[in-house]
N, C-alpha and C. Protein backbone atom coordinates (compact mmCIF):
# COMPACT_ATOMS: atom_id res chain seq x y z
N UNK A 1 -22.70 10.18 -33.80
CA UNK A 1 -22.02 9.02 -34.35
C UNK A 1 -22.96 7.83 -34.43
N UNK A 2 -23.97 7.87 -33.48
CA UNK A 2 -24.92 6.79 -33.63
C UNK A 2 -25.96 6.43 -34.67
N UNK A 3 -26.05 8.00 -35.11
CA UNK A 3 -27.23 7.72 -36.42
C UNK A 3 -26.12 7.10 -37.77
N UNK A 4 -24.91 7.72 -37.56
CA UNK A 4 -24.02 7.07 -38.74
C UNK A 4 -24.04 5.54 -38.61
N UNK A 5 -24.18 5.04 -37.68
CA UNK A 5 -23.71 3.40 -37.69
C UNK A 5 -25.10 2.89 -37.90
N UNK A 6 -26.14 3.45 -37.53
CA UNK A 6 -27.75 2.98 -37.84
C UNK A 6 -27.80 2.90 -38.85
N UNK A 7 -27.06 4.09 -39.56
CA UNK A 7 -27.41 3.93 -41.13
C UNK A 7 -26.43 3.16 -42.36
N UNK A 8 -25.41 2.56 -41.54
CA UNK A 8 -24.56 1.33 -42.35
C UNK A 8 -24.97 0.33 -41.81
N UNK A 9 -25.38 0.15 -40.55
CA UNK A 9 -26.66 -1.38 -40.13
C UNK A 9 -27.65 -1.70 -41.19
N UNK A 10 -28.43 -0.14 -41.02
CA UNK A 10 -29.56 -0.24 -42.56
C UNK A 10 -28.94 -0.56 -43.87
N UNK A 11 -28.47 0.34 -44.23
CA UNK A 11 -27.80 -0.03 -45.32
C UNK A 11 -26.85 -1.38 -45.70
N UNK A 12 -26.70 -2.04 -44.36
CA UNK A 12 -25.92 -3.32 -44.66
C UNK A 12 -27.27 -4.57 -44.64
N UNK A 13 -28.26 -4.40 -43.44
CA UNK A 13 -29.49 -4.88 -43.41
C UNK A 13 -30.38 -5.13 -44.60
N UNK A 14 -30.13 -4.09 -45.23
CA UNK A 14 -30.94 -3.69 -46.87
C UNK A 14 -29.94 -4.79 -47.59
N UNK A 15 -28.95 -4.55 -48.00
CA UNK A 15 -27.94 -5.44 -49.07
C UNK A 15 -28.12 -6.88 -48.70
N UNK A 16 -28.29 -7.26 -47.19
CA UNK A 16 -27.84 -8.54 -46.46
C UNK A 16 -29.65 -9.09 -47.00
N UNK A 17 -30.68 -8.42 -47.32
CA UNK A 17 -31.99 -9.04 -47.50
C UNK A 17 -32.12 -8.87 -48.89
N UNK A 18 -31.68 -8.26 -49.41
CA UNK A 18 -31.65 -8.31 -51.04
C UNK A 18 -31.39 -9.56 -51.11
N UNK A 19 -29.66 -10.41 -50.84
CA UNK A 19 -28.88 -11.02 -50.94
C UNK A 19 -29.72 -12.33 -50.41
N UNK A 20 -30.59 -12.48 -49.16
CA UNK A 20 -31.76 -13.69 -48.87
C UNK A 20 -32.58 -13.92 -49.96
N UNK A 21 -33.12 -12.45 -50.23
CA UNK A 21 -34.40 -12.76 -51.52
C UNK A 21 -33.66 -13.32 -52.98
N UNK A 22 -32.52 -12.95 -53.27
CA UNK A 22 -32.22 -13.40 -54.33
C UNK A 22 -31.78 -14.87 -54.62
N UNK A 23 -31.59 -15.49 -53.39
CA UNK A 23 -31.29 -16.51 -53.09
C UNK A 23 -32.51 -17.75 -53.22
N UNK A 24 -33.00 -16.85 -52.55
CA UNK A 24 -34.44 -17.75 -51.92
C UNK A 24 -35.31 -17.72 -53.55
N UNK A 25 -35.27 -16.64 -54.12
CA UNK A 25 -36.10 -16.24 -55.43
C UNK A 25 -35.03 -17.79 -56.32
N UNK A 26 -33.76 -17.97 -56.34
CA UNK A 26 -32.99 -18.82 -57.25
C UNK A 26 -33.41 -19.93 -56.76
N UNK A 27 -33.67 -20.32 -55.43
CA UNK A 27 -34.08 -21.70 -54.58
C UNK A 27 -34.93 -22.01 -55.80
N UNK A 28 -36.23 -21.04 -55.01
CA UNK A 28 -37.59 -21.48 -55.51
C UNK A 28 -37.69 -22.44 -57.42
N UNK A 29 -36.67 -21.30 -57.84
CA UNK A 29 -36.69 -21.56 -59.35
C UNK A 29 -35.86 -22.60 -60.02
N UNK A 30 -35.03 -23.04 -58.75
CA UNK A 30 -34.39 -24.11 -58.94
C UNK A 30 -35.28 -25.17 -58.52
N UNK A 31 -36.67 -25.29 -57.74
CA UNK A 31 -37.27 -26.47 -57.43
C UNK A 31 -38.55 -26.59 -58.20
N UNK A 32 -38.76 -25.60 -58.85
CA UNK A 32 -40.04 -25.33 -59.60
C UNK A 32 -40.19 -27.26 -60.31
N UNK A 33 -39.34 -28.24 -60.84
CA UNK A 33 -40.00 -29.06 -61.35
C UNK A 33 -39.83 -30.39 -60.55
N UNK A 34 -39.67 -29.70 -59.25
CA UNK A 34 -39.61 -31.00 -58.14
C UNK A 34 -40.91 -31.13 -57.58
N UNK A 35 -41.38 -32.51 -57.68
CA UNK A 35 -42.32 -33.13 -57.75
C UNK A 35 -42.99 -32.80 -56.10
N UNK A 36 -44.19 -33.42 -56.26
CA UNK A 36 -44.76 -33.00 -54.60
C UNK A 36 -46.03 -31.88 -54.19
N UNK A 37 -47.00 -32.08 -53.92
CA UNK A 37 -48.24 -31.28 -53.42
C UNK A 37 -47.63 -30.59 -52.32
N UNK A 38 -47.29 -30.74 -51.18
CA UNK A 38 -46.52 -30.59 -49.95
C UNK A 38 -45.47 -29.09 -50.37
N UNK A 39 -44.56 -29.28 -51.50
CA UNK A 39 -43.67 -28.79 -51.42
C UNK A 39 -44.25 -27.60 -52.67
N UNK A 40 -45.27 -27.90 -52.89
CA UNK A 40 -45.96 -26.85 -54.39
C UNK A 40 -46.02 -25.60 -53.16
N UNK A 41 -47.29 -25.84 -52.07
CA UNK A 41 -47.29 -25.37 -50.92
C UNK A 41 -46.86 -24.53 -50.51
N UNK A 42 -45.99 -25.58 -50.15
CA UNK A 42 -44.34 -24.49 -49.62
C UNK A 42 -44.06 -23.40 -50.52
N UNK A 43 -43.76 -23.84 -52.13
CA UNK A 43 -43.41 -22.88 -52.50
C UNK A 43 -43.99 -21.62 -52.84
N UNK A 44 -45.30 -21.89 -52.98
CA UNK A 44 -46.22 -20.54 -53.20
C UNK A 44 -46.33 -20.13 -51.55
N UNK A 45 -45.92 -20.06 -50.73
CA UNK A 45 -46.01 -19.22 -49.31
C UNK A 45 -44.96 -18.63 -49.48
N UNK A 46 -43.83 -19.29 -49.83
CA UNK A 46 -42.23 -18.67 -50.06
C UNK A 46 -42.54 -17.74 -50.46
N UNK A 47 -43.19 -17.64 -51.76
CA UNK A 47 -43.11 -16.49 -52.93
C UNK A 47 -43.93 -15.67 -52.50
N UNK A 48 -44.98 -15.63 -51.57
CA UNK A 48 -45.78 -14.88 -51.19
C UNK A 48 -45.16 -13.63 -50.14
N UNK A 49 -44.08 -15.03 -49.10
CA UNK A 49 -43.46 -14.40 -48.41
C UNK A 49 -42.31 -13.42 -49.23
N UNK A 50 -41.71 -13.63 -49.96
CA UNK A 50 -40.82 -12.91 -50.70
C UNK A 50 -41.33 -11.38 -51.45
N UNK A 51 -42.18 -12.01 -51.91
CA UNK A 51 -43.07 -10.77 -52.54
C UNK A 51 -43.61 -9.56 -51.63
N UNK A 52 -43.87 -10.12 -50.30
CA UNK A 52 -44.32 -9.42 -49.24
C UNK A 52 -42.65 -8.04 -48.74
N UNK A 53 -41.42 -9.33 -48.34
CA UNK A 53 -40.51 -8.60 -47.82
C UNK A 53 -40.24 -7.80 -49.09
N UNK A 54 -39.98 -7.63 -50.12
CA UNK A 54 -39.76 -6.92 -51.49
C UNK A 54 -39.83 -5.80 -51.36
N UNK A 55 -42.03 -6.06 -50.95
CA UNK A 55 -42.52 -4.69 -50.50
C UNK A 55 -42.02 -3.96 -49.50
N UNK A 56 -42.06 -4.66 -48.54
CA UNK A 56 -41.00 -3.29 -47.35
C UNK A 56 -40.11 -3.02 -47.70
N UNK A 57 -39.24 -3.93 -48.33
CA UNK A 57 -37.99 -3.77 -48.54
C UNK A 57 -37.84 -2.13 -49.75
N UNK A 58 -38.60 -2.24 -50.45
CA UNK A 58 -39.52 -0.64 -51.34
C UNK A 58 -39.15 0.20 -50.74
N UNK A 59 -40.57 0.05 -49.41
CA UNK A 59 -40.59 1.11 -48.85
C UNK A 59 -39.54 1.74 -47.99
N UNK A 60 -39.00 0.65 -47.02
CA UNK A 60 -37.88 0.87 -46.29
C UNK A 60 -37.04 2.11 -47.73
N UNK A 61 -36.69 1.83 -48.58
CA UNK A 61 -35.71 2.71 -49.17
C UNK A 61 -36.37 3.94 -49.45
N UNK A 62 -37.57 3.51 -49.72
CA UNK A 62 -38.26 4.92 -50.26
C UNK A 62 -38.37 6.09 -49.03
N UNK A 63 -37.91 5.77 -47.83
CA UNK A 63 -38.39 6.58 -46.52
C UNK A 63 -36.73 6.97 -46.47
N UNK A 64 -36.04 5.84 -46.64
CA UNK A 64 -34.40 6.18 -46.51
C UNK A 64 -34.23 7.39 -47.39
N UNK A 65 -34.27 7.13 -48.71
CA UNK A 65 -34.35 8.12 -49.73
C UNK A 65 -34.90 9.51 -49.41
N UNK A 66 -36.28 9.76 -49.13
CA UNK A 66 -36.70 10.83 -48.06
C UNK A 66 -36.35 11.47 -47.49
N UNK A 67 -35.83 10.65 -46.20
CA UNK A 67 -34.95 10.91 -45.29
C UNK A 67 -33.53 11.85 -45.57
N UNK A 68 -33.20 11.08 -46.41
CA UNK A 68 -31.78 11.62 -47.25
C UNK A 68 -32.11 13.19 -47.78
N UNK A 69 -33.07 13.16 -48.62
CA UNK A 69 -33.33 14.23 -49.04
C UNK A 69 -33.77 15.46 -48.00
N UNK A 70 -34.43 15.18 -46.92
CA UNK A 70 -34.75 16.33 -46.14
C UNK A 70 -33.24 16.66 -45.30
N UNK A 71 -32.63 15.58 -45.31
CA UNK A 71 -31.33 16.15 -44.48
C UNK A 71 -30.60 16.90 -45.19
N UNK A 72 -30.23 16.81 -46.74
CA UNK A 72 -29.80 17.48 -47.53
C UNK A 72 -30.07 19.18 -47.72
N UNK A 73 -31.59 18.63 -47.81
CA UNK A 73 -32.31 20.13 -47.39
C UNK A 73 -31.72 20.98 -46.35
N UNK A 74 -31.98 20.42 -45.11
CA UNK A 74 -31.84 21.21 -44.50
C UNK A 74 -30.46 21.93 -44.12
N UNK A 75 -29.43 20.90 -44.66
CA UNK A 75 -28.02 20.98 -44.87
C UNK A 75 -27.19 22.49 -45.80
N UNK A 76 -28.57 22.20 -46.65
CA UNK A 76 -28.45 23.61 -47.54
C UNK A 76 -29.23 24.88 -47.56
N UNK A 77 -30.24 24.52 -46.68
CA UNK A 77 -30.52 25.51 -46.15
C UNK A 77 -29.74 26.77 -45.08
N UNK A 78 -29.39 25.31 -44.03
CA UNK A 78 -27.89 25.83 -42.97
C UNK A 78 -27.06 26.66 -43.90
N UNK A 79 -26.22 26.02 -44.83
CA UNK A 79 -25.04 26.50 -45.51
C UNK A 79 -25.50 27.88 -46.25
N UNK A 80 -27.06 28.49 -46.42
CA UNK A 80 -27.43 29.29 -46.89
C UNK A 80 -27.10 30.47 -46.02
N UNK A 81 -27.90 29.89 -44.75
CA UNK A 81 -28.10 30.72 -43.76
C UNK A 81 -26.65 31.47 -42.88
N UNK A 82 -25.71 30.44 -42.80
CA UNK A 82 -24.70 30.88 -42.28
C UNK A 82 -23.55 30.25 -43.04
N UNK A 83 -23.20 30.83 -43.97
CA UNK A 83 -22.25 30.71 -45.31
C UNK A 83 -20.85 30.58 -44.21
N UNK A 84 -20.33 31.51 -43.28
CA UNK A 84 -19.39 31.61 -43.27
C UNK A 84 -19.12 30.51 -41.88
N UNK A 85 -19.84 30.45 -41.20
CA UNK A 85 -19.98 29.39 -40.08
C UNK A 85 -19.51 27.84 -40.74
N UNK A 86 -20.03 27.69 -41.91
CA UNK A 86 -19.95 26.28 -43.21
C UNK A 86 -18.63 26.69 -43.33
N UNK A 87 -18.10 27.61 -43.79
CA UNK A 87 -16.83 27.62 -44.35
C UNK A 87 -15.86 27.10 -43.32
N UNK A 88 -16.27 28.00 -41.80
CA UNK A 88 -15.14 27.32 -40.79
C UNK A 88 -15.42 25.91 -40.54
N UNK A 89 -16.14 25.23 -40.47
CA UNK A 89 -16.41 23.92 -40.20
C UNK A 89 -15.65 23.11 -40.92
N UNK A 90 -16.03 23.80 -42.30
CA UNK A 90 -15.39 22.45 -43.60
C UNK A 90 -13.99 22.88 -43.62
N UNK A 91 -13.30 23.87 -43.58
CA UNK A 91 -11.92 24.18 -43.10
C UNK A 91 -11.02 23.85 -41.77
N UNK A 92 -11.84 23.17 -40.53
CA UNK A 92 -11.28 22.58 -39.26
C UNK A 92 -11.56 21.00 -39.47
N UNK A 93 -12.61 20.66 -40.67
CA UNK A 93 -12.70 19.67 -40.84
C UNK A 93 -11.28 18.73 -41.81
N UNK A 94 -11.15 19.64 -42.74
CA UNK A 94 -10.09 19.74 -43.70
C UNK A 94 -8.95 19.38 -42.91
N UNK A 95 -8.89 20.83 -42.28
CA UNK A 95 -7.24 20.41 -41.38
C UNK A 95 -7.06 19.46 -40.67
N UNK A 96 -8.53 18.85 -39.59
CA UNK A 96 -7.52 17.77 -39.11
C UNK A 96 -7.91 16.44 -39.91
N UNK A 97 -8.31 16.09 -40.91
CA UNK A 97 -8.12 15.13 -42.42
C UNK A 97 -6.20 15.18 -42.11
N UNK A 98 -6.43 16.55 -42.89
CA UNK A 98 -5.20 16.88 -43.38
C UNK A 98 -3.88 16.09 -42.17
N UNK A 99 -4.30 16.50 -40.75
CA UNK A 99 -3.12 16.72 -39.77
C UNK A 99 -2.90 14.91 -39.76
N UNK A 100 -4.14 14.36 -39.76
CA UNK A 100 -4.22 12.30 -39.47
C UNK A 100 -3.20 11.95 -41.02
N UNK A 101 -4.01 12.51 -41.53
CA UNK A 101 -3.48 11.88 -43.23
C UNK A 101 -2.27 11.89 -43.13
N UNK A 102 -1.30 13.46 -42.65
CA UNK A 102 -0.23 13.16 -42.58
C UNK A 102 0.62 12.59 -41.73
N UNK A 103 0.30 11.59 -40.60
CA UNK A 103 0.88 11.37 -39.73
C UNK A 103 1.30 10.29 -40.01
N UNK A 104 0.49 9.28 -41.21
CA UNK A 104 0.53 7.59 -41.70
C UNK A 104 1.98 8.00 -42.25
């Protein structure tokens, strides 16, 4: 249950820094003709900094993505290997869906 909640942290972590950079990217472009040496500065570190998190922000998905895919793999590999073991699982899984669903 713990890797499930790691991976809606990430996945909320990921959306919640998109949602900074896009912000911070509208700041910047909203101050682009505000006057000031000081604040030129500022803004080319911003963008540097932005450009920087972007990049992890890449990679971070590109390893998620990965990730995803080898679990899949191996998911179907399992279901290869023991077809009928999969079947009881997703059928005790089913029923108690089924037994909660109907209790609302």
């Amino acid at each position: 249950m713990r890797n499930v909640n790691e991976n809606v942290s990430r996945d909320q972590l990921m959306t919640d820094f998109k949602t900074v950079v896009a912000d911070a990217e509208a700041l910047l472009k909203a101050t682009v003709n505000q006057g000031g040496e000081e604040l030129a500065v500022v803004r080319t570190k911003a963008e540097h900094s932005i450009m920087a998190i972007k990049s992890r922000m890449a990679d971070e998905q590109a390893a998620l993505v990965a990730l995803s895919r080898d679990a899949a793999k191996a998911a179907d590999e399992y279901v290869h290997m023991y077809p009928w073991t999969a079947v009881g699982v997703a059928a005790s899984v089913g029923l108690v869906v089924g037994l909660l669903s109907s209790r609302r």
